[in-house]
C-alpha atoms as a PDB file:
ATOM      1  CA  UNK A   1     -16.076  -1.006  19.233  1.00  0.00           C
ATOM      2  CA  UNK A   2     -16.880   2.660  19.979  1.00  0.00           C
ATOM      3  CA  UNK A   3     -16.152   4.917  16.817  1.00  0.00           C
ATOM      4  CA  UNK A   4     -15.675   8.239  18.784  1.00  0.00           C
ATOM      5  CA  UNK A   5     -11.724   7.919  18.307  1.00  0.00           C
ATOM      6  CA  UNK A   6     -12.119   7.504  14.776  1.00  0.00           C
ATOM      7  CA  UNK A   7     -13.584  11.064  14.259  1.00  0.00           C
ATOM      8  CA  UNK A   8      -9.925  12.920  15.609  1.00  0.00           C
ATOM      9  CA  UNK A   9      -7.061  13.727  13.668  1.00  0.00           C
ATOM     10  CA  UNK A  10      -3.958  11.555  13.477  1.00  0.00           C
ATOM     11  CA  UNK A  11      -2.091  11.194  16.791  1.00  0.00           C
ATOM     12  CA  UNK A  12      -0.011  14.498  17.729  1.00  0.00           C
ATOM     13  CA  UNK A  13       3.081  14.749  16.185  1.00  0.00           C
ATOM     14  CA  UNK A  14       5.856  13.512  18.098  1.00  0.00           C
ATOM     15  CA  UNK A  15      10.049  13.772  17.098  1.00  0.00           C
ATOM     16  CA  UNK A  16       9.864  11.560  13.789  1.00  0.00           C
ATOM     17  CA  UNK A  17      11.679   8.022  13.617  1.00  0.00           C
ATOM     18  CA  UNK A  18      14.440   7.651  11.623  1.00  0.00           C
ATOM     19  CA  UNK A  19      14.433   6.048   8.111  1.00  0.00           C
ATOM     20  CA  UNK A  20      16.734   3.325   7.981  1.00  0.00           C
ATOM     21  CA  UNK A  21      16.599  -0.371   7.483  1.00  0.00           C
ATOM     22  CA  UNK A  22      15.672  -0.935  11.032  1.00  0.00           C
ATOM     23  CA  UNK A  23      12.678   1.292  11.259  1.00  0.00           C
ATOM     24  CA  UNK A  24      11.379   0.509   7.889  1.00  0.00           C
ATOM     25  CA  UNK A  25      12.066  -3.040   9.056  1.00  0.00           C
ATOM     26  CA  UNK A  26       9.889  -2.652  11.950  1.00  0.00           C
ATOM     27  CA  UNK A  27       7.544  -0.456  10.110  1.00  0.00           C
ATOM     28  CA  UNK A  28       6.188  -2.205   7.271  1.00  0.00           C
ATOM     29  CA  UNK A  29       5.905  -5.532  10.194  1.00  0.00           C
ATOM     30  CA  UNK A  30       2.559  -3.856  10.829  1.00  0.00           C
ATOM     31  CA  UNK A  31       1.736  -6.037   8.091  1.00  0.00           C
ATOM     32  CA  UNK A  32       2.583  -9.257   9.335  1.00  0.00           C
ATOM     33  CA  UNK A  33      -1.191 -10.400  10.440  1.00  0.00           C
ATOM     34  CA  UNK A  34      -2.440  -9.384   6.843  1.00  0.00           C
ATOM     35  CA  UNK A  35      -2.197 -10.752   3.513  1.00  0.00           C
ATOM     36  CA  UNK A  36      -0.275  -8.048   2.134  1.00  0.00           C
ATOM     37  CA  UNK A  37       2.713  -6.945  -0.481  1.00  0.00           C
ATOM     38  CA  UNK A  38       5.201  -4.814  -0.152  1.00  0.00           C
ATOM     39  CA  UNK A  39       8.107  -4.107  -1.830  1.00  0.00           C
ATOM     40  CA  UNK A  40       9.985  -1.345  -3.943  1.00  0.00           C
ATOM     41  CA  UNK A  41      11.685  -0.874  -6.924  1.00  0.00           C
ATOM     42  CA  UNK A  42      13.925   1.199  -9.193  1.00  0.00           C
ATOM     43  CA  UNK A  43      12.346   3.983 -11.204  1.00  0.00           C
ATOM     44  CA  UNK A  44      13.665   3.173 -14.837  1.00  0.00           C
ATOM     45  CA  UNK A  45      11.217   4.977 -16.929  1.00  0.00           C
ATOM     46  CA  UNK A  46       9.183   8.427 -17.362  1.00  0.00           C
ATOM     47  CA  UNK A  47       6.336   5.690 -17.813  1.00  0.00           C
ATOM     48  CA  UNK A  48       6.769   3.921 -14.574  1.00  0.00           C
ATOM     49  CA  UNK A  49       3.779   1.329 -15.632  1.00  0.00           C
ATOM     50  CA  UNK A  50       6.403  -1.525 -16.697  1.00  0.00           C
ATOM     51  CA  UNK A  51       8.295  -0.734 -13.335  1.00  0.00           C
ATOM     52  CA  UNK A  52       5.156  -1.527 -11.180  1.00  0.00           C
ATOM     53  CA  UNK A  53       4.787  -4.837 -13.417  1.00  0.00           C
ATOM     54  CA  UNK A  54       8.774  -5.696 -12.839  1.00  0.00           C
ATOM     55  CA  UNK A  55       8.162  -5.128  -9.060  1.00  0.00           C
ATOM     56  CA  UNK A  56       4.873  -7.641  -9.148  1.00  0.00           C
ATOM     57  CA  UNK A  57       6.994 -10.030 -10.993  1.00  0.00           C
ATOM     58  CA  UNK A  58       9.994 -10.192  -8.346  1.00  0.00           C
ATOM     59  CA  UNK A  59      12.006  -9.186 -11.250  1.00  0.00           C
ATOM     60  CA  UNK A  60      13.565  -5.805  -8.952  1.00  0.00           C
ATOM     61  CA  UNK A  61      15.447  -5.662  -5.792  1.00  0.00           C
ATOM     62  CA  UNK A  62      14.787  -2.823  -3.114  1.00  0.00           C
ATOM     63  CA  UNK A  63      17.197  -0.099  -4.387  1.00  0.00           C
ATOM     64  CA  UNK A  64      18.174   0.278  -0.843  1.00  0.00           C
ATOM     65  CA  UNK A  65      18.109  -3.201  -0.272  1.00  0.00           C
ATOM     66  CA  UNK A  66      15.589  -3.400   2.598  1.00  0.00           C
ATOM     67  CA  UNK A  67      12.766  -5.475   3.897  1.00  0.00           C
ATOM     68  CA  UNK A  68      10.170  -6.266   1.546  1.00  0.00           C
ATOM     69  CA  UNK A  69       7.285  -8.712   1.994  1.00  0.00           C
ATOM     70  CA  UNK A  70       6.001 -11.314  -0.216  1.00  0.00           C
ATOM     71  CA  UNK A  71       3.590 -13.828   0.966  1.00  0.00           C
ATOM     72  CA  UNK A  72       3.349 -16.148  -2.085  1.00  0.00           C
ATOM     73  CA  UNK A  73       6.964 -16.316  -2.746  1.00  0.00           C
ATOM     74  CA  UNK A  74       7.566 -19.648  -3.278  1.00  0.00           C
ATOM     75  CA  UNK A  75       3.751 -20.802  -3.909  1.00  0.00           C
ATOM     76  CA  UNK A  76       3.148 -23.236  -6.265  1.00  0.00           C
ATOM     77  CA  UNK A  77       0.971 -20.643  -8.398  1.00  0.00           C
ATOM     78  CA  UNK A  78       4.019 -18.418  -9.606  1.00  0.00           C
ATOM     79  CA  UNK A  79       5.551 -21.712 -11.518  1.00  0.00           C
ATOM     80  CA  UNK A  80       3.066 -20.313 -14.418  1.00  0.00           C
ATOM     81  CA  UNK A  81       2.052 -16.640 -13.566  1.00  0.00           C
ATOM     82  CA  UNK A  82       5.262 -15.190 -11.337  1.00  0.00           C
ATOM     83  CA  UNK A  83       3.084 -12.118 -10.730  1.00  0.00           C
ATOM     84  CA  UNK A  84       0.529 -14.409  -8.462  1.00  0.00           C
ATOM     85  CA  UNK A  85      -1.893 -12.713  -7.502  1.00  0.00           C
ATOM     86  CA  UNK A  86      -1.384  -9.526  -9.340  1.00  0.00           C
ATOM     87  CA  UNK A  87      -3.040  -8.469 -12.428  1.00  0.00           C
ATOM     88  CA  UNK A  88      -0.130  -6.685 -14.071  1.00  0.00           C
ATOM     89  CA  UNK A  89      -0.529  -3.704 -16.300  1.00  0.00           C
ATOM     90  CA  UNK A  90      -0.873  -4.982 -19.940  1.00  0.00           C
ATOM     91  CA  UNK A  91       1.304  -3.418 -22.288  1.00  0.00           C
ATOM     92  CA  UNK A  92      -0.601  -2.715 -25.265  1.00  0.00           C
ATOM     93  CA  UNK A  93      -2.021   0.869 -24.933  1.00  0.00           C
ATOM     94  CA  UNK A  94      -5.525   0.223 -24.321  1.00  0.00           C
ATOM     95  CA  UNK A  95      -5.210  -1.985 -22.078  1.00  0.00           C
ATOM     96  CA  UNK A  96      -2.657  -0.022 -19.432  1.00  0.00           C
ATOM     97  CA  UNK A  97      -5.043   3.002 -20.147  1.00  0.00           C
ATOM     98  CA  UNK A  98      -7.594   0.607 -18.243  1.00  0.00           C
ATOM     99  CA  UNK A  99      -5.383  -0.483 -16.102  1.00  0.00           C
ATOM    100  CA  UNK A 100      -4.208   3.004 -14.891  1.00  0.00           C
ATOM    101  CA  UNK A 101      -8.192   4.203 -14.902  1.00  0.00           C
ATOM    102  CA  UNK A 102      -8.199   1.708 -11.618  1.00  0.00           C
ATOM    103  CA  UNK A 103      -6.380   4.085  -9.465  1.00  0.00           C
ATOM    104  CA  UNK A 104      -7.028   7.278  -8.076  1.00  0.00           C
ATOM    105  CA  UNK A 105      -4.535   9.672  -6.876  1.00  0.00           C
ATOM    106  CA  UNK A 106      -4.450  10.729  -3.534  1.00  0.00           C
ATOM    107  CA  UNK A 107      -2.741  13.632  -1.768  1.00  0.00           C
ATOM    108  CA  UNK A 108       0.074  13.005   1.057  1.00  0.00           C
ATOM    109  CA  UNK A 109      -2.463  13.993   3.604  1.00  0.00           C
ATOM    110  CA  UNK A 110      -4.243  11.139   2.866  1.00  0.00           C
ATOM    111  CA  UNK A 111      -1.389   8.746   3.066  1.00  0.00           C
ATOM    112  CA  UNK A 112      -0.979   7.772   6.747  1.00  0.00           C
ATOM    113  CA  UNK A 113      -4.668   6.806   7.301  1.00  0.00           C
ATOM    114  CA  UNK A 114      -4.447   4.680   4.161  1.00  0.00           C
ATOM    115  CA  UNK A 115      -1.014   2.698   5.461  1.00  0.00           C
ATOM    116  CA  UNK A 116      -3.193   2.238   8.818  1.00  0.00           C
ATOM    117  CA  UNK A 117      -6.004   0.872   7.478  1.00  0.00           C
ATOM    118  CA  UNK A 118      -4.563  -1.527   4.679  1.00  0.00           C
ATOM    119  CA  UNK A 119      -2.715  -3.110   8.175  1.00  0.00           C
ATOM    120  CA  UNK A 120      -6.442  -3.773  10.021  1.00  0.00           C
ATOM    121  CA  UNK A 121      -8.468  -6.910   9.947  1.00  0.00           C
ATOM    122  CA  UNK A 122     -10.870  -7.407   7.047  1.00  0.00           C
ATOM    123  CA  UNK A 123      -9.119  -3.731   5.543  1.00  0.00           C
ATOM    124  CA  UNK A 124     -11.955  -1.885   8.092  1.00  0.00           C
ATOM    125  CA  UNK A 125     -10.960   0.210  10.978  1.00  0.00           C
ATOM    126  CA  UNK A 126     -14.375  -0.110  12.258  1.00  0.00           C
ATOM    127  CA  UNK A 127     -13.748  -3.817  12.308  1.00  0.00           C
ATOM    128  CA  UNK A 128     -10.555  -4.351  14.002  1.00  0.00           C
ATOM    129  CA  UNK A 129     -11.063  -4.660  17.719  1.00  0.00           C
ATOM    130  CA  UNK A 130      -7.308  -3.909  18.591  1.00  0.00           C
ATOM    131  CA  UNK A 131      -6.794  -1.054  16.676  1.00  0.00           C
ATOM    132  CA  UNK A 132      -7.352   1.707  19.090  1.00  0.00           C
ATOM    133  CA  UNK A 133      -4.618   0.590  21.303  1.00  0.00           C
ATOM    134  CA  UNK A 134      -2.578   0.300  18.957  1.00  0.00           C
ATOM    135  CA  UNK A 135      -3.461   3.619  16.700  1.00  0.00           C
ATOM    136  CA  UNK A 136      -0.608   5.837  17.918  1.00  0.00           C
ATOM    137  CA  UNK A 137       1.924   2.559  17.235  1.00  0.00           C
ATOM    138  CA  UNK A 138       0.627   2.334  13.968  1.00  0.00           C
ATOM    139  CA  UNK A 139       0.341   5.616  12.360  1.00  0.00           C
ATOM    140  CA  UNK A 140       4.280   5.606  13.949  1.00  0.00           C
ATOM    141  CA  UNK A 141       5.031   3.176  11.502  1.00  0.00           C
ATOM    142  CA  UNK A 142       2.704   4.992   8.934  1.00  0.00           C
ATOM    143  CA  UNK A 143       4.821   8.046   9.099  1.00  0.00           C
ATOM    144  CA  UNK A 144       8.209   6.775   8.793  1.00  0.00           C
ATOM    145  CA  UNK A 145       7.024   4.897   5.374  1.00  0.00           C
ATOM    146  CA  UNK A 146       5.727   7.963   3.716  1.00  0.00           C
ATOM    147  CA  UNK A 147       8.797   9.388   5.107  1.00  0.00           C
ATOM    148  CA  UNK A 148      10.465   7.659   2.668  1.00  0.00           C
ATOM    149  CA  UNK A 149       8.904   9.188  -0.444  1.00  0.00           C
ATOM    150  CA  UNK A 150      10.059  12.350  -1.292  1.00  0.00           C
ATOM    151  CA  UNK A 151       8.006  15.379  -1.468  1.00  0.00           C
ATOM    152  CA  UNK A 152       7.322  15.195  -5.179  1.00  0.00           C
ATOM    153  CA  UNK A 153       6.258  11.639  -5.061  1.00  0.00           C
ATOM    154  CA  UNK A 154       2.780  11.050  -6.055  1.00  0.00           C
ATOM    155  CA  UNK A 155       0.614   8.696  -4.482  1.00  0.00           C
ATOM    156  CA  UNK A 156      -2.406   6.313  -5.899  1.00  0.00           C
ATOM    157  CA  UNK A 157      -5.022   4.052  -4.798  1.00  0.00           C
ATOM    158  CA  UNK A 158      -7.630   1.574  -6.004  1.00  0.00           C
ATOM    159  CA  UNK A 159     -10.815   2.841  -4.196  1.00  0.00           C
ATOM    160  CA  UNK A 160     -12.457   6.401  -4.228  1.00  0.00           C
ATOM    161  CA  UNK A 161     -14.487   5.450  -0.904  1.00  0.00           C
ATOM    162  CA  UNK A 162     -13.512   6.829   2.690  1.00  0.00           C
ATOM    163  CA  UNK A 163     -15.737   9.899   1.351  1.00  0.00           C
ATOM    164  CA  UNK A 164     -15.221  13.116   0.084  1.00  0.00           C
ATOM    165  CA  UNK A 165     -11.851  13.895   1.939  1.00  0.00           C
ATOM    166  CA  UNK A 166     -10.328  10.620   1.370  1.00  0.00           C
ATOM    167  CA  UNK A 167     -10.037   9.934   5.114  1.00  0.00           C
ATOM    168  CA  UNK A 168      -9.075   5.997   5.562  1.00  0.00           C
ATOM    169  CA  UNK A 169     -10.705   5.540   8.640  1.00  0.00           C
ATOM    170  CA  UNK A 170     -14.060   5.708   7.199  1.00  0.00           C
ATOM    171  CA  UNK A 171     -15.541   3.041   5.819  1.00  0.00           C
ATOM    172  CA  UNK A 172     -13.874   1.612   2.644  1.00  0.00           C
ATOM    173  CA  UNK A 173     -17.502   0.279   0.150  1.00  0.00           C
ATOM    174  CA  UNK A 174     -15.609  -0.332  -3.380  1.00  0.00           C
ATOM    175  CA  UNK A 175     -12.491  -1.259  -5.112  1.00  0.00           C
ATOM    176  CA  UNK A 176     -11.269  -1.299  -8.620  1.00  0.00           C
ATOM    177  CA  UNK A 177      -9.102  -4.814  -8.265  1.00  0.00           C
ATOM    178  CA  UNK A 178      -5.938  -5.310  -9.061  1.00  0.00           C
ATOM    179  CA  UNK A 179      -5.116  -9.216  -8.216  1.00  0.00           C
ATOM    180  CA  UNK A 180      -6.969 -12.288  -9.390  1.00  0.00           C
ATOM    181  CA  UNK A 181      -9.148 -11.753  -5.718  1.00  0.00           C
ATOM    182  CA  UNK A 182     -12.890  -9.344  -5.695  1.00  0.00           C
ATOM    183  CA  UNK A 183     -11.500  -7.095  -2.934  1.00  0.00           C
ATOM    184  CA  UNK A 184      -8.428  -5.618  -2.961  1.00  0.00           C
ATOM    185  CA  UNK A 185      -6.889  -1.960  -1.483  1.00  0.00           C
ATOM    186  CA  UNK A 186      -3.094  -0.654  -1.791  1.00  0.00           C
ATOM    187  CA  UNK A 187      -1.050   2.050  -1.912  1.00  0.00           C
ATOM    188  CA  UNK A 188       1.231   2.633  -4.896  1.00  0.00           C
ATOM    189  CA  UNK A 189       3.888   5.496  -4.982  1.00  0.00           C
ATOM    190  CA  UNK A 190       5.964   6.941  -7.449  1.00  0.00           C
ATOM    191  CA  UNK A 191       8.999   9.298  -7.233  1.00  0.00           C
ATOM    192  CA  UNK A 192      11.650  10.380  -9.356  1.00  0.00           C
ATOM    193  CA  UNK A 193      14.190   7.271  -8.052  1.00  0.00           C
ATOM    194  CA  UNK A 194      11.521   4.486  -7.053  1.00  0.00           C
ATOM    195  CA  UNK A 195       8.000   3.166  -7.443  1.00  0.00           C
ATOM    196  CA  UNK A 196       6.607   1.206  -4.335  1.00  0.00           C
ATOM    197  CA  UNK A 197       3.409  -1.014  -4.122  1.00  0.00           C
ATOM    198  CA  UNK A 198       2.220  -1.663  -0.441  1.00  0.00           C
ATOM    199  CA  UNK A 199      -1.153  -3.728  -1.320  1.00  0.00           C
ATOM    200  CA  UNK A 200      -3.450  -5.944   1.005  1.00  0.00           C
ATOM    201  CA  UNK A 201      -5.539  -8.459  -0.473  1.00  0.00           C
ATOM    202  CA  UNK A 202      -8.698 -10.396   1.222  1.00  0.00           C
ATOM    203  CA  UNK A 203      -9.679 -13.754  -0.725  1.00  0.00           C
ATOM    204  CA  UNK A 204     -13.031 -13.841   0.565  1.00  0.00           C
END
């Protein structure tokens, strides 16, 4: 696949979607053909650490009660770990400090490339063969997620790769895991109301 289209900007902006249960619905589908979580939560605490464990757990319900995504729901590995395959944050103090040294905070400018790329094959734009016909579809669906996080809302990943400026579409060379599996990428947000966790995971 030709890598030209990869060195442009984001697809010109275009009247936004609106953000409600259907278009985040259809949105976060771009994640159908992946092996990925998503799902958001309350924010209960000025340390939202034991919020991102809650939402691993399936112990919260969206606060807007809309789509979320959980491919191991009902797998035989959450009888005895209900956080399958998530590595929650411990909650002794050393061991969230480690945790929370996995991720890297990103700007919003960032955001839409990562939501695009954690929805290709293999997590590599360079590898997905359908992606640039279906760029302009996607970063649609990008932008009406990050739509929902307010402007305050920070934003963190698990890798510092896609170079200097963050940019997604490069290519993606380490990870600081957060699941049971070597190679895993996400997106985890945090506002003043919620905390949302929009990870990808390949088992290879």
């Amino acid at each position: 696949m030709s890598e030209d289209w990869m060195n442009y900007g984001t697809t010109p902006d275009r009247p936004p979607t609106p953000l409600d249960a259907d278009s985040w619905a259809a949105a976060v589908g771009m994640y159908n053909r992946r092996y990925t979580f998503v799902a958001v939560g309350p924010r209960t605490r000025e340390d939202w650490l034991p919020d991102v464990a809650s939402i691993m757990r399936g112990e919260t319900a969206d606060p807007r009660s809309w789509r979320t995504i959980d491919p191991e729901e009902g797998a035989e590995e959450r009888e005895d770990d209900p956080a399958y395959p998530f590595l929650t944050p411990p909650v002794d103090e050393a061991g969230s400090t480690e945790w929370r040294g996995r991720l890297k905070e990103i700007p919003r400018s960032s955001v839409v490339r990562l939501l695009v790329m954690l929805a290709t094959l293999y997590l590599d734009v360079s590898r997905d063969p359908r992606l640039p016909e279906r760029l302009a579809e996607m970063e649609e669906h990008a932008r009406v997620i990050l739509s929902r996080c307010p402007d305050r809302a920070q934003f963190f990943t698990n890798t510092s790769g896609g170079g200097a400026a963050r940019d997604f579409y490069q290519r993606i060379s380490s990870c600081s895991p957060l699941s049971q599996y070597p190679w895993d990428l996400g997106l985890l947000w945090v506002s003043d109301e919620e905390v949302g966790l929009i990870w990808s995971f390949d088992p290879r």
